[in-house]
C-alpha atoms as a PDB file:
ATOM      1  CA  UNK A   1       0.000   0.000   0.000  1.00  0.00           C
ATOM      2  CA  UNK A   2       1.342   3.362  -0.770  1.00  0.00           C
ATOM      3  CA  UNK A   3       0.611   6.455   1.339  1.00  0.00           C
ATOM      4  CA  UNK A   4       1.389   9.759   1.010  1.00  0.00           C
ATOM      5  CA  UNK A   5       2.560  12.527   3.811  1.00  0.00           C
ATOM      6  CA  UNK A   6       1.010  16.392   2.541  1.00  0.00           C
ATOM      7  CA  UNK A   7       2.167  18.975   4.337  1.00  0.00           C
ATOM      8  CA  UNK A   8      -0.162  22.500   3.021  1.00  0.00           C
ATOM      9  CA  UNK A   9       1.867  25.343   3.822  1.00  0.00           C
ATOM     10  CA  UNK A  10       1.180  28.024   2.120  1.00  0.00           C
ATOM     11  CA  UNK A  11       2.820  31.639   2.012  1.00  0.00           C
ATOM     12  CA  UNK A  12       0.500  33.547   3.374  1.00  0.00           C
ATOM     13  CA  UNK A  13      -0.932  34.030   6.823  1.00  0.00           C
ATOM     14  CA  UNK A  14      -2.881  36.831   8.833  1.00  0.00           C
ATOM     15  CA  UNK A  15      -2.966  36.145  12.030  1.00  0.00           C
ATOM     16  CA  UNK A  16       0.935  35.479  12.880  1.00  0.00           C
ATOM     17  CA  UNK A  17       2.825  36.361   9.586  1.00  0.00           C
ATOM     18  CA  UNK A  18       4.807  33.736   8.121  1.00  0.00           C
ATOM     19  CA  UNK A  19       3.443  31.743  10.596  1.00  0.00           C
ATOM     20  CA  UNK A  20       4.412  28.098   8.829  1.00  0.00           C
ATOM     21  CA  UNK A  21       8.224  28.815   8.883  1.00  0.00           C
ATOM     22  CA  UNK A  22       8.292  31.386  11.917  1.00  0.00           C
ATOM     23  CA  UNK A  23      11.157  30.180  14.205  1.00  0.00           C
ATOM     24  CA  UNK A  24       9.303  27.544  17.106  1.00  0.00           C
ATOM     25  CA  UNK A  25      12.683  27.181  20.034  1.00  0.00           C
ATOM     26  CA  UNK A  26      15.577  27.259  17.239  1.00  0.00           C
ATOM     27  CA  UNK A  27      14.284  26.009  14.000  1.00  0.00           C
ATOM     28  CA  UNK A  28      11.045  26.751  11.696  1.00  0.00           C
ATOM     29  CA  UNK A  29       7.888  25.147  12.853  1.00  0.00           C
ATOM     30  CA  UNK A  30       6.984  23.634   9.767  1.00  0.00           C
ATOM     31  CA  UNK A  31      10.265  21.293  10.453  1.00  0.00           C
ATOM     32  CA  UNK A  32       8.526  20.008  13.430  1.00  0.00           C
ATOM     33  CA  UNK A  33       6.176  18.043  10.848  1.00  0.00           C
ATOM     34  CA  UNK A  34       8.343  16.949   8.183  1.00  0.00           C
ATOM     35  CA  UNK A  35      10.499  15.681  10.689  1.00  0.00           C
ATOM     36  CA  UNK A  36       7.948  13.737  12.142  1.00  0.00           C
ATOM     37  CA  UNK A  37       6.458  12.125   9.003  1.00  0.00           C
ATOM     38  CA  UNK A  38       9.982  11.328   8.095  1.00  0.00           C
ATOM     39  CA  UNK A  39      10.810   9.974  11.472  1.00  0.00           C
ATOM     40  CA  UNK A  40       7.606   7.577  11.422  1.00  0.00           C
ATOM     41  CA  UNK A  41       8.910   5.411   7.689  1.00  0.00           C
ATOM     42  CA  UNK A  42       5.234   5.127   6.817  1.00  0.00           C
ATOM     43  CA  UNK A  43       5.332   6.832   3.804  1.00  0.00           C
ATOM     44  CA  UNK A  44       6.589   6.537   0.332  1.00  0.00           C
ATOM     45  CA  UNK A  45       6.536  10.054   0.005  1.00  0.00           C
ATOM     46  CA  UNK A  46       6.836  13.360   2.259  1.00  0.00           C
ATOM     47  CA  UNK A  47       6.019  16.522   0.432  1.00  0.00           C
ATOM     48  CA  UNK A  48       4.744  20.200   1.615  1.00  0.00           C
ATOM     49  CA  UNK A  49       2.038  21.854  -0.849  1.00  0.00           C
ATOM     50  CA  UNK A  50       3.312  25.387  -0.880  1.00  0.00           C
ATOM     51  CA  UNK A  51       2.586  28.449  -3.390  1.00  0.00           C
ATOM     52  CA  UNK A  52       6.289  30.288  -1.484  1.00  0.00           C
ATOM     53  CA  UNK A  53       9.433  29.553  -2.823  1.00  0.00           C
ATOM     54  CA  UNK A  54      11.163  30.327   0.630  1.00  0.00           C
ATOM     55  CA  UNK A  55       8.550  27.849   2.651  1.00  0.00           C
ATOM     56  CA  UNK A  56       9.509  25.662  -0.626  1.00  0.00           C
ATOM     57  CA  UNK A  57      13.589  25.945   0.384  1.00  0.00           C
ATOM     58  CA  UNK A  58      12.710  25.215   4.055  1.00  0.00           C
ATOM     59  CA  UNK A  59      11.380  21.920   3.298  1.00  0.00           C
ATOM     60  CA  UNK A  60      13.461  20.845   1.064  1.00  0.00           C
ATOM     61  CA  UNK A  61      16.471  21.615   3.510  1.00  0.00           C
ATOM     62  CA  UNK A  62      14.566  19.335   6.114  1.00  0.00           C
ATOM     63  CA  UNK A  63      13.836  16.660   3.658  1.00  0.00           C
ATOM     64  CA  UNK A  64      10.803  17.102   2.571  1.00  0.00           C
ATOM     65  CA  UNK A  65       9.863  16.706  -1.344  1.00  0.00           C
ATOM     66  CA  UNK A  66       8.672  20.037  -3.158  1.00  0.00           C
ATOM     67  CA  UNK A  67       8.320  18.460  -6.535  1.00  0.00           C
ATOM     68  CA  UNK A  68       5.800  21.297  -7.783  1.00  0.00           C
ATOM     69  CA  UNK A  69       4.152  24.619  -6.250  1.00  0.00           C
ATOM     70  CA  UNK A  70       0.281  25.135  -5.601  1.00  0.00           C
ATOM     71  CA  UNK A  71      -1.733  26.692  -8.088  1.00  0.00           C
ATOM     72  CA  UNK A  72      -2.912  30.558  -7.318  1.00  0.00           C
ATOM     73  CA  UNK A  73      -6.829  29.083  -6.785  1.00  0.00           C
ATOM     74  CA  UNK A  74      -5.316  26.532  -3.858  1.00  0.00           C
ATOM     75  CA  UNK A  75      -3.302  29.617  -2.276  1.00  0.00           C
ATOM     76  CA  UNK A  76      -6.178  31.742  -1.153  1.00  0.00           C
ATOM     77  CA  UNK A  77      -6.815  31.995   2.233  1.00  0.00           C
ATOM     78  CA  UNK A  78     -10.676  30.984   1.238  1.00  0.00           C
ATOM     79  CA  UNK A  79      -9.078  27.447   0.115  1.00  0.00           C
ATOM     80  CA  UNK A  80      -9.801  24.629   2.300  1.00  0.00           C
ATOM     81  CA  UNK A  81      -8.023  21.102   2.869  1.00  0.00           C
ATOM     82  CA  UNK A  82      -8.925  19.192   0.904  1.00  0.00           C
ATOM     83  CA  UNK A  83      -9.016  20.828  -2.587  1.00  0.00           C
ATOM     84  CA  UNK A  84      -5.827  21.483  -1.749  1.00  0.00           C
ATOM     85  CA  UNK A  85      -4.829  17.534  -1.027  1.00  0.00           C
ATOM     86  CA  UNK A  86      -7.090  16.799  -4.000  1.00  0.00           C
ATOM     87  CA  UNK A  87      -5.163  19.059  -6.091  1.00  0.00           C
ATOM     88  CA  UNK A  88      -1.442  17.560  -5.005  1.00  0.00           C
ATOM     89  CA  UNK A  89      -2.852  13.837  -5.706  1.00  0.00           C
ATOM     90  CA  UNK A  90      -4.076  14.953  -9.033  1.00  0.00           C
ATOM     91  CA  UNK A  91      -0.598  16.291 -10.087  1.00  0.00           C
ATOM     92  CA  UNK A  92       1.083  12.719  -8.837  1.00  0.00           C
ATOM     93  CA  UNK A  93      -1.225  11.286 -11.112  1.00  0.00           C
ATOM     94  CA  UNK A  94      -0.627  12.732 -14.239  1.00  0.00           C
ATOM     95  CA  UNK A  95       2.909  12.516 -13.155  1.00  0.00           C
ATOM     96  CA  UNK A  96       2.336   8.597 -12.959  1.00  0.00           C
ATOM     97  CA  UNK A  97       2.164   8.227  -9.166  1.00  0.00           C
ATOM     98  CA  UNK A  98      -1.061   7.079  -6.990  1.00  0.00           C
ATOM     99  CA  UNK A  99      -1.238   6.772  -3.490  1.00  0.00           C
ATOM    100  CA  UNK A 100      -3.781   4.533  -1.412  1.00  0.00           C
ATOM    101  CA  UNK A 101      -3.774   6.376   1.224  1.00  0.00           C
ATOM    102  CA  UNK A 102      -3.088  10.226   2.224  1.00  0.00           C
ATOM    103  CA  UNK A 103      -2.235  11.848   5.355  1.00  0.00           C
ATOM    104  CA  UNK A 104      -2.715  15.549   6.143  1.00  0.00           C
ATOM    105  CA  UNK A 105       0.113  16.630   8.402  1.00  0.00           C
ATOM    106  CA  UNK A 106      -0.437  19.985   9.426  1.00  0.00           C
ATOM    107  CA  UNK A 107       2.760  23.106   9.639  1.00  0.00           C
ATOM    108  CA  UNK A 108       2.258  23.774  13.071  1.00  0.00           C
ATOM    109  CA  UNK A 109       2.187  21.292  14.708  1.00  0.00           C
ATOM    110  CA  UNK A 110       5.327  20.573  16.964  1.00  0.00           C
ATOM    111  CA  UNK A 111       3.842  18.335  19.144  1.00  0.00           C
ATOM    112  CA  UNK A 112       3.234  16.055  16.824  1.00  0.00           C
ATOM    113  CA  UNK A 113       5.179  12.219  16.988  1.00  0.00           C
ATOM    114  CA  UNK A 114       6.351  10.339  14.428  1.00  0.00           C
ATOM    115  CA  UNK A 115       5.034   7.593  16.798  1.00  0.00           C
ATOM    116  CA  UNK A 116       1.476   9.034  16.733  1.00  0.00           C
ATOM    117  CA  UNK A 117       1.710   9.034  12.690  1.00  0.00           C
ATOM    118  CA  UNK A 118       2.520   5.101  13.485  1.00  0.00           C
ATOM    119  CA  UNK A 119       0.248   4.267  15.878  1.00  0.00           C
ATOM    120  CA  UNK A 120      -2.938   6.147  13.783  1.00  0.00           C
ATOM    121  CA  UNK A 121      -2.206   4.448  10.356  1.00  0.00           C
ATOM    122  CA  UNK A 122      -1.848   0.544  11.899  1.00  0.00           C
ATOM    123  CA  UNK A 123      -5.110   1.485  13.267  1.00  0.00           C
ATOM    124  CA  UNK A 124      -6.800   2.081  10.224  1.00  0.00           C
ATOM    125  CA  UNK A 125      -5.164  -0.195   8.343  1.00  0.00           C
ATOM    126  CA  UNK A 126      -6.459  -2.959  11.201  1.00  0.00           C
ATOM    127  CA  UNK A 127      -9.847  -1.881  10.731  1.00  0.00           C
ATOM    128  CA  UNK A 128     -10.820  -1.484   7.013  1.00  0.00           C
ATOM    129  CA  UNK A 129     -14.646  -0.692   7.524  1.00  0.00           C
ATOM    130  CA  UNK A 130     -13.208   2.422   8.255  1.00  0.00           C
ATOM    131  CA  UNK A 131     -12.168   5.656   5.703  1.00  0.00           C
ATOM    132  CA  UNK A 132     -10.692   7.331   7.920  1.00  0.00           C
ATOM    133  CA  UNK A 133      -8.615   8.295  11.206  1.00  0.00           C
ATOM    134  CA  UNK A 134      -8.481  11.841  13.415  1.00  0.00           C
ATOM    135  CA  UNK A 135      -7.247  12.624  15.966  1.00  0.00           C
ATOM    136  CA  UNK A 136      -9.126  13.836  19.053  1.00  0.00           C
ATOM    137  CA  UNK A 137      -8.167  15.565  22.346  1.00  0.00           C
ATOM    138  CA  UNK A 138     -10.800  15.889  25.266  1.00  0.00           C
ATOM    139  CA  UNK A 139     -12.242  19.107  25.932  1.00  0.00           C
ATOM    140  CA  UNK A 140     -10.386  19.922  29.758  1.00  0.00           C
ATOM    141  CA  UNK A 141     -13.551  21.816  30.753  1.00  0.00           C
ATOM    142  CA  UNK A 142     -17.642  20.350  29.837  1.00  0.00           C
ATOM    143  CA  UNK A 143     -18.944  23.048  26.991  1.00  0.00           C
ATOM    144  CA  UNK A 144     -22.139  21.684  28.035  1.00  0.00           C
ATOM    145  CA  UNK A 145     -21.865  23.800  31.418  1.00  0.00           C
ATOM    146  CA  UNK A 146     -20.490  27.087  29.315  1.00  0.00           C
ATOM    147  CA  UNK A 147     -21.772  31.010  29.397  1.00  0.00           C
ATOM    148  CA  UNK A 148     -22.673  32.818  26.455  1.00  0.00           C
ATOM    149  CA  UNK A 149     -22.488  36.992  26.725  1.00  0.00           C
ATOM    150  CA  UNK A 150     -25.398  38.716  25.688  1.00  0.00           C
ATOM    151  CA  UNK A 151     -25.489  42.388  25.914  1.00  0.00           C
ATOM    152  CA  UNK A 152     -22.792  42.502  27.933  1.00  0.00           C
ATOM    153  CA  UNK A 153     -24.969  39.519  30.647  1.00  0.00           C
ATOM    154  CA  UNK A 154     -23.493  36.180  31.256  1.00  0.00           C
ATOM    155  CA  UNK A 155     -25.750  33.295  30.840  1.00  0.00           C
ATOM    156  CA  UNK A 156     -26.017  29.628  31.108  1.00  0.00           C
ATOM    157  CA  UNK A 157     -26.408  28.421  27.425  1.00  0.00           C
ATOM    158  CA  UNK A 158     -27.373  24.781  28.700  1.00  0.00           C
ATOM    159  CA  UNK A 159     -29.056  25.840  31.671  1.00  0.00           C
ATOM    160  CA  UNK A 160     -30.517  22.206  32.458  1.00  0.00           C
ATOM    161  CA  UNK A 161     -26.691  21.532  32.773  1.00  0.00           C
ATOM    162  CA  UNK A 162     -26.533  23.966  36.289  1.00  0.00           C
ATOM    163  CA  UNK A 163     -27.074  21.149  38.697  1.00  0.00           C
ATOM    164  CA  UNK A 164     -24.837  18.324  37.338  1.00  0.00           C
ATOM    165  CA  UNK A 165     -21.744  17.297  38.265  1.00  0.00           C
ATOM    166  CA  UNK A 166     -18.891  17.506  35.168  1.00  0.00           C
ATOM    167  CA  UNK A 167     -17.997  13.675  35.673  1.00  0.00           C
ATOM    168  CA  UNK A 168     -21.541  12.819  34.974  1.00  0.00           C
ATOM    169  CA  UNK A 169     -21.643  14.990  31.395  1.00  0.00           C
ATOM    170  CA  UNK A 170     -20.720  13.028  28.576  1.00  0.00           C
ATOM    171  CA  UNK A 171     -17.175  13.708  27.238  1.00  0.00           C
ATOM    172  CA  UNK A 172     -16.685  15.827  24.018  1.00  0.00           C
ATOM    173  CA  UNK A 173     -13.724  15.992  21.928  1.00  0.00           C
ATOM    174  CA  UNK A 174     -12.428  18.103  19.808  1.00  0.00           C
ATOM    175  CA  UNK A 175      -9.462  18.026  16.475  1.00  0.00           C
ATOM    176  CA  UNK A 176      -6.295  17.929  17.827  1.00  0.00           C
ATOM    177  CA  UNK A 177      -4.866  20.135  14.600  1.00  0.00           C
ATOM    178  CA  UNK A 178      -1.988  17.605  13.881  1.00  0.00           C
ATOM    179  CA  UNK A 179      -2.765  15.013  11.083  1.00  0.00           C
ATOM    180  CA  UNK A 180      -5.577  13.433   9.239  1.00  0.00           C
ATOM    181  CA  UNK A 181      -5.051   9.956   7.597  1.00  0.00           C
ATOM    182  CA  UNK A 182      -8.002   9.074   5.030  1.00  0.00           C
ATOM    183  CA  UNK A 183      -8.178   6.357   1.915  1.00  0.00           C
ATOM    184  CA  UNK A 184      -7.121   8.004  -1.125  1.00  0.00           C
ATOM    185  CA  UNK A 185     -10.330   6.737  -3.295  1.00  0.00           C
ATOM    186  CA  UNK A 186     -12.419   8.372  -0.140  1.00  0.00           C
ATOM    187  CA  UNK A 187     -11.113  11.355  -0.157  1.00  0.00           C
ATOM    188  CA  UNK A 188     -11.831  12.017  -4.233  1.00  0.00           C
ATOM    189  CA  UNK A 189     -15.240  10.572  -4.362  1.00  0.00           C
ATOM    190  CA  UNK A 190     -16.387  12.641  -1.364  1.00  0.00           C
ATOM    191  CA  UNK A 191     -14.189  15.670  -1.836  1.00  0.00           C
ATOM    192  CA  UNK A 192     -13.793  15.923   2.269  1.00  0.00           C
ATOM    193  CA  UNK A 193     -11.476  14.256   4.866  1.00  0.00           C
ATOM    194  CA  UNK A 194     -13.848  12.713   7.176  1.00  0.00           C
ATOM    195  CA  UNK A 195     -17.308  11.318   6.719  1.00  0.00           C
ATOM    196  CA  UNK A 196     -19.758   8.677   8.900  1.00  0.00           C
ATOM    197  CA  UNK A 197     -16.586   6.077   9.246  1.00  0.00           C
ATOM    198  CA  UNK A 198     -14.003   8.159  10.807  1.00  0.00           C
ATOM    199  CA  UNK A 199     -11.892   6.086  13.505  1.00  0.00           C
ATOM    200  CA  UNK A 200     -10.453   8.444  16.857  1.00  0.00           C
ATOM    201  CA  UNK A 201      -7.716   8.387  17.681  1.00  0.00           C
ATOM    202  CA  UNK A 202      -7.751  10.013  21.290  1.00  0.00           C
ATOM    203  CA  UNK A 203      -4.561  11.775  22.441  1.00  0.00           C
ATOM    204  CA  UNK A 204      -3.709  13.596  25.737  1.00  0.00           C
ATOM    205  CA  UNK A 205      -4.053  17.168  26.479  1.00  0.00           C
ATOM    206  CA  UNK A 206      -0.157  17.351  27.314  1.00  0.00           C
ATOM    207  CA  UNK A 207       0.345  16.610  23.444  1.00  0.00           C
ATOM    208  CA  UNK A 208      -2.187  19.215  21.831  1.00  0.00           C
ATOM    209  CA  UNK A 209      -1.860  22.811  21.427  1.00  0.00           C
ATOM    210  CA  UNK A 210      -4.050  25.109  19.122  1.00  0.00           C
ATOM    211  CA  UNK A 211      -1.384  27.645  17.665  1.00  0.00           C
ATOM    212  CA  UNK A 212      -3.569  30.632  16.843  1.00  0.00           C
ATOM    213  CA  UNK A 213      -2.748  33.595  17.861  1.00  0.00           C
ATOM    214  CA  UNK A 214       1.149  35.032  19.136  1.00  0.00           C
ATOM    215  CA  UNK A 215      -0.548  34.712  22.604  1.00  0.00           C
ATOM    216  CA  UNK A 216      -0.933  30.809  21.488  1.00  0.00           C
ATOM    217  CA  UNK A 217       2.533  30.258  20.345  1.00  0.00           C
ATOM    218  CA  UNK A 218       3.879  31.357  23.752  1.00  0.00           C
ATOM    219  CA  UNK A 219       1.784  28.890  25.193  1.00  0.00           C
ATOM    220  CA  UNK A 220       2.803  26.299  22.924  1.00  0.00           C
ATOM    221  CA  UNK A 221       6.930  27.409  23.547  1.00  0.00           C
ATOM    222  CA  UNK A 222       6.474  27.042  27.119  1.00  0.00           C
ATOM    223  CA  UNK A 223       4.543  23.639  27.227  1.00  0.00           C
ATOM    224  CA  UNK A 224       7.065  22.148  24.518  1.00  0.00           C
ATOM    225  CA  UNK A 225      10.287  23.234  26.929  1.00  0.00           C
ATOM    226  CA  UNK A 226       8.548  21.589  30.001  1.00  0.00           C
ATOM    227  CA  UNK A 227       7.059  18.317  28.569  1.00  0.00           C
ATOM    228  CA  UNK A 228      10.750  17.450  26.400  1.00  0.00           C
ATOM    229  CA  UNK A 229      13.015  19.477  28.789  1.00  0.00           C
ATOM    230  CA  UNK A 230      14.087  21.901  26.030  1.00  0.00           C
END
């Protein structure tokens, strides 16, 4: 079976500028995930979807494949994922290359473990009835016991929720922003990453963090130093 590592990283970003090669304790971010899918040996091939020749140079120097940029339609920042993976498996093919399966490994991600890449893709692969894998991190606090702010009032949205105790909620999760792994023939028939048969894969809080805002990636600096004694 051949499977596929996509990296999208494109040039430009609002939020934090350059955000996909802005320097994350010594090196660019986006060599936190190429490392990673390297590290792991699942796939055949490692490449980062990028419309920036810089972002382009970064990956390369870290091993990645850039074998062709991202059209000017798939570097908007209106495009979503999986055009974009759609697009990158459509060039392959006309270049003679087909993948069964595809994993989504997102820029900014440095918590992300070549071990997790592992672990997610043997469980797919053990269960077939499934399309697809994601992984999930807990929510740390029960959104079914959150406020809402209305004209400038805080309010109970769930207020049937007031009397009952968190461990008696039922848990939510939510994406833990780091990789998707889905079958290749899935993702082009339904044009999405996920549908009805998507397998969790749950991972800790001490492995997730959203990277956001500048606020975010101080967070994310400071949690990376203590949990791998940087």
């Amino acid at each position: 079976m051949t499977k596929i590592a996509i990296i999208p990283a494109r040039g430009g970003s609002k939020r934090i500028p350059r955000k996909n090669i802005k320097e994350f304790l010594g090196k660019p971010i986006i060599a936190y995930s190429i490392e990673a899918a390297l590290r792991s040996g699942v796939f055949d091939e490692v490449m980062v979807s990028t419309d920036d020749q810089e972002i382009a140079e970064i990956a390369q120097k870290y091993g990645a494949q850039v074998p062709f940029y991202r059209s000017p339609e798939m570097s908007s920042d209106m495009a979503m994922t999986a055009p974009v993976l759609i697009e990158v498996l459509q060039e392959y093919e006309e270049r003679g290359r087909k993948f069964e399966h595809v994993c989504c490994v997102y820029p900014c991600a440095p918590f992300i473990r070549a071990g997790r890449l592992q672990e997610g893709l043997a469980l797919l692969l053990r269960q077939p009835q499934f399309d697809n894998l994601l992984p999930l991190v807990r929510f740390s606090y029960p959104p079914q016991r959150c406020f809402v702010i209305r004209q400038g009032q805080a309010y109970f949205l769930h207020p049937e929720n007031y009397n009952v105790r968190s461990q008696d909620l039922e848990p939510y999760y939510h994406d833990a922003g780091q990789f998707y792994f889905t079958k290749t023939e899935f993702l082009l028939r339904e044009q999405k990453m996920n549908g009805k048969n998507t397998l969790p894969l749950i991972l800790p809080e001490s492995e997730v963090q959203d990277i956001d805002t500048e606020e975010d990636w101080k967070i994310a600096e400071m949690k990376y130093k203590i949990l791998y004694n940087v």
